[in-house]
N, C-alpha and C. Protein backbone atom coordinates (compact mmCIF):
# COMPACT_ATOMS: atom_id res chain seq x y z
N UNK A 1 -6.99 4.70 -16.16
CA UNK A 1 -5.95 3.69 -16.12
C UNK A 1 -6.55 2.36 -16.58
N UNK A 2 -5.63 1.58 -17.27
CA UNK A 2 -6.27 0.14 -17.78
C UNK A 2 -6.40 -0.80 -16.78
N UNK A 3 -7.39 -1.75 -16.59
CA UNK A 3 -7.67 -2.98 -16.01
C UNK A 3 -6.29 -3.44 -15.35
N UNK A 4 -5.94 -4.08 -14.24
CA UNK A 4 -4.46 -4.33 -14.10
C UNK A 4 -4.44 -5.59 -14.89
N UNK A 5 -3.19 -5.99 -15.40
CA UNK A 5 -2.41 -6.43 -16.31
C UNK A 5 -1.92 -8.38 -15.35
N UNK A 6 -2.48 -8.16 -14.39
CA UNK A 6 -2.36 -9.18 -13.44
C UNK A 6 -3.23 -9.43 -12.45
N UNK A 7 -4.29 -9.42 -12.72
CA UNK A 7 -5.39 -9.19 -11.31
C UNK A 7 -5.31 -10.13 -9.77
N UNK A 8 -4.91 -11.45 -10.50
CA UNK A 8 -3.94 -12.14 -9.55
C UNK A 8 -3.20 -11.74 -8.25
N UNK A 9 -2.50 -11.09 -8.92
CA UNK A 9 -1.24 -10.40 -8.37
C UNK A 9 -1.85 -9.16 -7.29
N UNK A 10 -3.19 -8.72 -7.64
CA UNK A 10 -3.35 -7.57 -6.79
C UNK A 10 -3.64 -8.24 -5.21
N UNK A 11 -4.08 -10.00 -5.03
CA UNK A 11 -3.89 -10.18 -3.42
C UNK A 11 -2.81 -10.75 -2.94
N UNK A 12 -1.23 -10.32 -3.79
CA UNK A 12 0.09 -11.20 -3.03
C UNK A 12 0.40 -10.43 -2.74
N UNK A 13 1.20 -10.30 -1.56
CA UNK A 13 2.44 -9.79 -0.72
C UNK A 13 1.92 -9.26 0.05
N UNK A 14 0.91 -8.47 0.51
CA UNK A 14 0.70 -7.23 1.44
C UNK A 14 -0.11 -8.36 2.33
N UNK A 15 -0.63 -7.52 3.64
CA UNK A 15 -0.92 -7.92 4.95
C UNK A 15 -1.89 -7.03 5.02
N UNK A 16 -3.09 -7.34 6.03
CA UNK A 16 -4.28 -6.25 6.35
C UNK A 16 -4.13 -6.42 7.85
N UNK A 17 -4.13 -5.19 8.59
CA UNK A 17 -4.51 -5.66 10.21
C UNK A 17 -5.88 -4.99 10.80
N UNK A 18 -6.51 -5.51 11.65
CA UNK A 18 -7.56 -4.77 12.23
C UNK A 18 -7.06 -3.62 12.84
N UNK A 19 -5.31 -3.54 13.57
CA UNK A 19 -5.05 -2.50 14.37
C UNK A 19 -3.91 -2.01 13.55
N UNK A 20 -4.62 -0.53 13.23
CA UNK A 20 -3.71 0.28 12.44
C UNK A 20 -2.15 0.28 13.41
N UNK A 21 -2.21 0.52 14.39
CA UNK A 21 -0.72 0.28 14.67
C UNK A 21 0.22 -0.95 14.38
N UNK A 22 -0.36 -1.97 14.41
CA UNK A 22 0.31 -2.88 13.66
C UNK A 22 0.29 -2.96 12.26
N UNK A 23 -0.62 -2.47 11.78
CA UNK A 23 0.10 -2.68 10.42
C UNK A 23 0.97 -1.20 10.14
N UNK A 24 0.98 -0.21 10.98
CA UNK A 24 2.27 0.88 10.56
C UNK A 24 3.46 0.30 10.88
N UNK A 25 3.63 -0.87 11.72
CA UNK A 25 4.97 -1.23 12.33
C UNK A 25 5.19 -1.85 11.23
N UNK A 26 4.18 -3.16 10.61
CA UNK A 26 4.50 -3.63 9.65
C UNK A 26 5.22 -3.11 8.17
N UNK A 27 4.59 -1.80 8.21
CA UNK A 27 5.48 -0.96 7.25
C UNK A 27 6.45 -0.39 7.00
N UNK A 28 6.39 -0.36 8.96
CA UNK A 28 8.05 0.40 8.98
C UNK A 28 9.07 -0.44 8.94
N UNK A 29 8.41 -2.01 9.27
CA UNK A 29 9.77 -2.76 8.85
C UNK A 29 10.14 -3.50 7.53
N UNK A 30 9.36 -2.65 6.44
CA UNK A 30 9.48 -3.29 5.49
C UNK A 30 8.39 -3.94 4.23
N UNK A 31 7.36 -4.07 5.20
CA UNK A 31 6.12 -5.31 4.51
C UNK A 31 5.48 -4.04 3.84
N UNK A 32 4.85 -4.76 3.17
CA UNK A 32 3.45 -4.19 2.74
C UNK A 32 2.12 -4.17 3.46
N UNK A 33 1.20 -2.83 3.85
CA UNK A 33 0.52 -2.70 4.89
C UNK A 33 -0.71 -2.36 3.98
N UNK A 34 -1.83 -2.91 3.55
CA UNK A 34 -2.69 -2.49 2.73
C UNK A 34 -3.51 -1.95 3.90
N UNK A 35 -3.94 -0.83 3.97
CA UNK A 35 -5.03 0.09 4.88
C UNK A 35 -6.47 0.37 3.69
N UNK A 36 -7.46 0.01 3.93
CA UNK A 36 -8.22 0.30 3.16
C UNK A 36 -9.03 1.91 4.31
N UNK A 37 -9.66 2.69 3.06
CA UNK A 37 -10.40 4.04 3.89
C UNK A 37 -11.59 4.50 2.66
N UNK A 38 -12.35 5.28 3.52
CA UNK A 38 -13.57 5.60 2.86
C UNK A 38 -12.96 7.11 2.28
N UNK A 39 -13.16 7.02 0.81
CA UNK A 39 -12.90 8.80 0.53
C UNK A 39 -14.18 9.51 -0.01
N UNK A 40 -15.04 10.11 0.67
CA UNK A 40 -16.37 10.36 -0.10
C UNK A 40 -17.03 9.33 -0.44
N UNK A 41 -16.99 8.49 0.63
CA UNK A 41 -17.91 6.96 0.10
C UNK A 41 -17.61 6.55 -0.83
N UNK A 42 -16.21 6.46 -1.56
CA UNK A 42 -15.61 5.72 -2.39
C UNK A 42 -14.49 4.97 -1.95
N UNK A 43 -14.97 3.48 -1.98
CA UNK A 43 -13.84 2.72 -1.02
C UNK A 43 -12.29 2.61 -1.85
N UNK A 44 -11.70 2.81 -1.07
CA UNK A 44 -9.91 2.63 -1.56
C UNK A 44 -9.11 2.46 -0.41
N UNK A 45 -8.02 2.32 -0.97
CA UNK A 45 -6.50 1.57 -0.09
C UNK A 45 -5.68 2.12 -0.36
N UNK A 46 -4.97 2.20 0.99
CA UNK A 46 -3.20 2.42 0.32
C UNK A 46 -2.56 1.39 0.47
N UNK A 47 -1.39 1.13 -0.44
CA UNK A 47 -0.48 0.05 -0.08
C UNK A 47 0.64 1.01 0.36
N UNK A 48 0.85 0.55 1.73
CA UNK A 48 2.03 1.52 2.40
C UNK A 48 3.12 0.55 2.44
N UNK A 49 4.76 0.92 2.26
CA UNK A 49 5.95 0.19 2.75
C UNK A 49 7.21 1.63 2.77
N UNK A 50 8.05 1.20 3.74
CA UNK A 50 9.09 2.02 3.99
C UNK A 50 9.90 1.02 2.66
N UNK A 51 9.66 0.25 2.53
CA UNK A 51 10.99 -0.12 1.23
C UNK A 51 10.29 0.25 -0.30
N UNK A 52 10.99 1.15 -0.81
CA UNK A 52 10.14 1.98 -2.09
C UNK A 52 9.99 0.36 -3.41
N UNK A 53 11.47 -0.24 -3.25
CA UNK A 53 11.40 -1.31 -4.33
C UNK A 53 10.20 -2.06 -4.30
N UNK A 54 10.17 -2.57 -3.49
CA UNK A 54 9.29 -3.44 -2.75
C UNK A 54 7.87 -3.17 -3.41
N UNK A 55 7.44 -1.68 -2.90
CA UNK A 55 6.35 -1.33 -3.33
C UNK A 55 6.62 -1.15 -5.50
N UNK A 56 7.01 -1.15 -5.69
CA UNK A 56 7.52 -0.94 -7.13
C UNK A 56 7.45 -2.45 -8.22
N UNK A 57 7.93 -3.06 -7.28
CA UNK A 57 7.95 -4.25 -7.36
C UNK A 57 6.38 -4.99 -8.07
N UNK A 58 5.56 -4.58 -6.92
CA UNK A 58 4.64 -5.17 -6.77
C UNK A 58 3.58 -4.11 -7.80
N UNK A 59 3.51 -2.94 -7.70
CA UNK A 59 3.42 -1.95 -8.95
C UNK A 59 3.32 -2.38 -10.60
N UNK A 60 4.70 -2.65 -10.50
CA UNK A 60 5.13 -3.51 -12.23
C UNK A 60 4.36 -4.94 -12.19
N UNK A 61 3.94 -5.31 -11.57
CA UNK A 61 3.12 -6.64 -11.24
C UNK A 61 2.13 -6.88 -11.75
N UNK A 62 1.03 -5.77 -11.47
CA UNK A 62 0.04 -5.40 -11.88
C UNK A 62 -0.49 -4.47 -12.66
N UNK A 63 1.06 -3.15 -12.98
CA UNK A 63 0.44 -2.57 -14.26
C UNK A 63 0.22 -1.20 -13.80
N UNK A 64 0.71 -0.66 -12.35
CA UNK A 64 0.69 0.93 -12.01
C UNK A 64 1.82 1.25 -12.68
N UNK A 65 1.54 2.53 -12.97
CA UNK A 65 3.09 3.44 -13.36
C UNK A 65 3.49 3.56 -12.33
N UNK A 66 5.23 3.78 -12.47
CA UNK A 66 6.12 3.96 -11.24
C UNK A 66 5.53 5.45 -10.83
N UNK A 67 5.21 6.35 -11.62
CA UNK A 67 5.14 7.67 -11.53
C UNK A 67 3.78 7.62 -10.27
N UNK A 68 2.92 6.89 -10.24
CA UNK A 68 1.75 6.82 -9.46
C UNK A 68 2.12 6.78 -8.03
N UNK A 69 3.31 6.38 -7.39
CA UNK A 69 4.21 5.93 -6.26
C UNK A 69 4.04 7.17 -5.92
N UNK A 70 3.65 7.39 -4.64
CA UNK A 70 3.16 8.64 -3.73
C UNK A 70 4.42 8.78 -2.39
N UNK A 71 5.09 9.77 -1.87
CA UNK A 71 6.09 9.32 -1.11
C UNK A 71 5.06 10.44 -0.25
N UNK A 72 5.54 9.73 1.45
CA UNK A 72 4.69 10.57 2.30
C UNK A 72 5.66 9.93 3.51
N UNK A 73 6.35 10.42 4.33
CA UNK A 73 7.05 10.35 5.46
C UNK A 73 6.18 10.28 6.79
N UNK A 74 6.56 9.02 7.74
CA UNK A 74 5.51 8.43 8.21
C UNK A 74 6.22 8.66 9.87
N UNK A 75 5.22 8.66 10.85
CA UNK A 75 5.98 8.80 12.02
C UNK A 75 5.73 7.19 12.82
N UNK A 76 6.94 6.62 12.78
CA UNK A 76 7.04 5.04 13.73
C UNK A 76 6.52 4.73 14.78
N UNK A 77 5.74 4.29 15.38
CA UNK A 77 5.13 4.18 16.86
C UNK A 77 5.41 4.05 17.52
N UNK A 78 6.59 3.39 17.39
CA UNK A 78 7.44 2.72 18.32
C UNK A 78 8.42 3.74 19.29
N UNK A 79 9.23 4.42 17.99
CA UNK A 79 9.77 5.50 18.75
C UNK A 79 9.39 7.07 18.01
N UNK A 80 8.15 7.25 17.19
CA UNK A 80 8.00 8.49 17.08
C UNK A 80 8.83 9.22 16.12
N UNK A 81 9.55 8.34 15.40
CA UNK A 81 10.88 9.04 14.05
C UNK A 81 9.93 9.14 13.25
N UNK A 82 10.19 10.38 12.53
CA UNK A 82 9.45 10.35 11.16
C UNK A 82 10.82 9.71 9.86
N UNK A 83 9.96 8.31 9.32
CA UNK A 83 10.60 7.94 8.43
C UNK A 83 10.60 8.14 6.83
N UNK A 84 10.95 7.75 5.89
CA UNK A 84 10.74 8.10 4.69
C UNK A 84 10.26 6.70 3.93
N UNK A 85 8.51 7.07 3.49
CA UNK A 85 7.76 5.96 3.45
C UNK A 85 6.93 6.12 1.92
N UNK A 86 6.24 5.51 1.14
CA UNK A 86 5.45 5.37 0.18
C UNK A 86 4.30 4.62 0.27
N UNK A 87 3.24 4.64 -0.95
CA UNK A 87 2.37 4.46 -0.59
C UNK A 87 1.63 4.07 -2.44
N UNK A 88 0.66 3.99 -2.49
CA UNK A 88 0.00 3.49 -3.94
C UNK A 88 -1.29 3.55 -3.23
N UNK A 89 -2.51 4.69 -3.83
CA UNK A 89 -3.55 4.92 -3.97
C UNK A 89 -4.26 3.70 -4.71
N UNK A 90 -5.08 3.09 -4.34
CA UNK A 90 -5.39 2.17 -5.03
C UNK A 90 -6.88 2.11 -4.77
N UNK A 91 -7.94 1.74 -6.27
CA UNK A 91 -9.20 1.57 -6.19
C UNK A 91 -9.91 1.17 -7.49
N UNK A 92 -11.02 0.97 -7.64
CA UNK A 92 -11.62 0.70 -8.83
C UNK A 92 -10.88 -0.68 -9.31
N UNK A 93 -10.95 -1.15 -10.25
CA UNK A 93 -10.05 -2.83 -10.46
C UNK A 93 -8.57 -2.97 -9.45
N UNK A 94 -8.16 -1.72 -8.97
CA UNK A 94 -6.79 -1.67 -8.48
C UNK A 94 -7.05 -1.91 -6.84
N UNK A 95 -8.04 -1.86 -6.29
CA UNK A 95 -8.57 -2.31 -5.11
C UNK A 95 -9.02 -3.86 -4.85
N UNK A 96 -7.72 -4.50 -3.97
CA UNK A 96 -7.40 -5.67 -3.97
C UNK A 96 -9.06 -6.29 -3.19
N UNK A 97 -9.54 -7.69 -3.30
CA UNK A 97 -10.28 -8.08 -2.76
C UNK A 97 -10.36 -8.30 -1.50
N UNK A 98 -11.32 -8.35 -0.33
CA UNK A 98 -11.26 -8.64 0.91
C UNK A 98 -10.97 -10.18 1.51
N UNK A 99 -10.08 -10.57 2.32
CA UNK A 99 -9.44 -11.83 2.16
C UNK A 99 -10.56 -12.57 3.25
């Protein structure tokens, strides 16, 4: 994939929390929840949001294909619903900086 097209753009909108439950709430209501995780000692993120635009949005921003948009149904903490949620694998130039 090419360099993003906005590199700028890869630290607006999303939120980081130390406590994964808050930032799943944050997702379920909407925001953008950047979770960063180790995959084979290769650091990456997801950008998680229950609002697909949103995440799409921010996608065309920087230069992911829509097609890259990962859908994965998430269970709420609050009350345990599994909702219908997305997500964007993100790493290498596409792995936003640490704030």
């Amino acid at each position: 994939m090419a360099p993003p097209q906005d590199p700028a753009a890869l630290s607006l909108e999303w939120q980081e929390f130390r406590d994964r439950r808050a930032g799943m709430i944050h997702a379920m209501d909407g925001g953008l929840w950047l979770h960063r995780h180790l995959w084979f000692g290769r650091r990456l993120a997801h950008l998680v949001s229950t609002d697909r635009e949103r995440l799409l949005t921010w996608g065309r921003r920087v230069g992911i294909p829509e097609g890259r948009l990962q859908f994965h149904p998430l269970k709420d903490p609050r009350d345990g619903v599994r909702r219908d949620a997305w997500h964007w694998d993100l790493g290498g130039p596409y792995l936003p900086p640490k704030r």
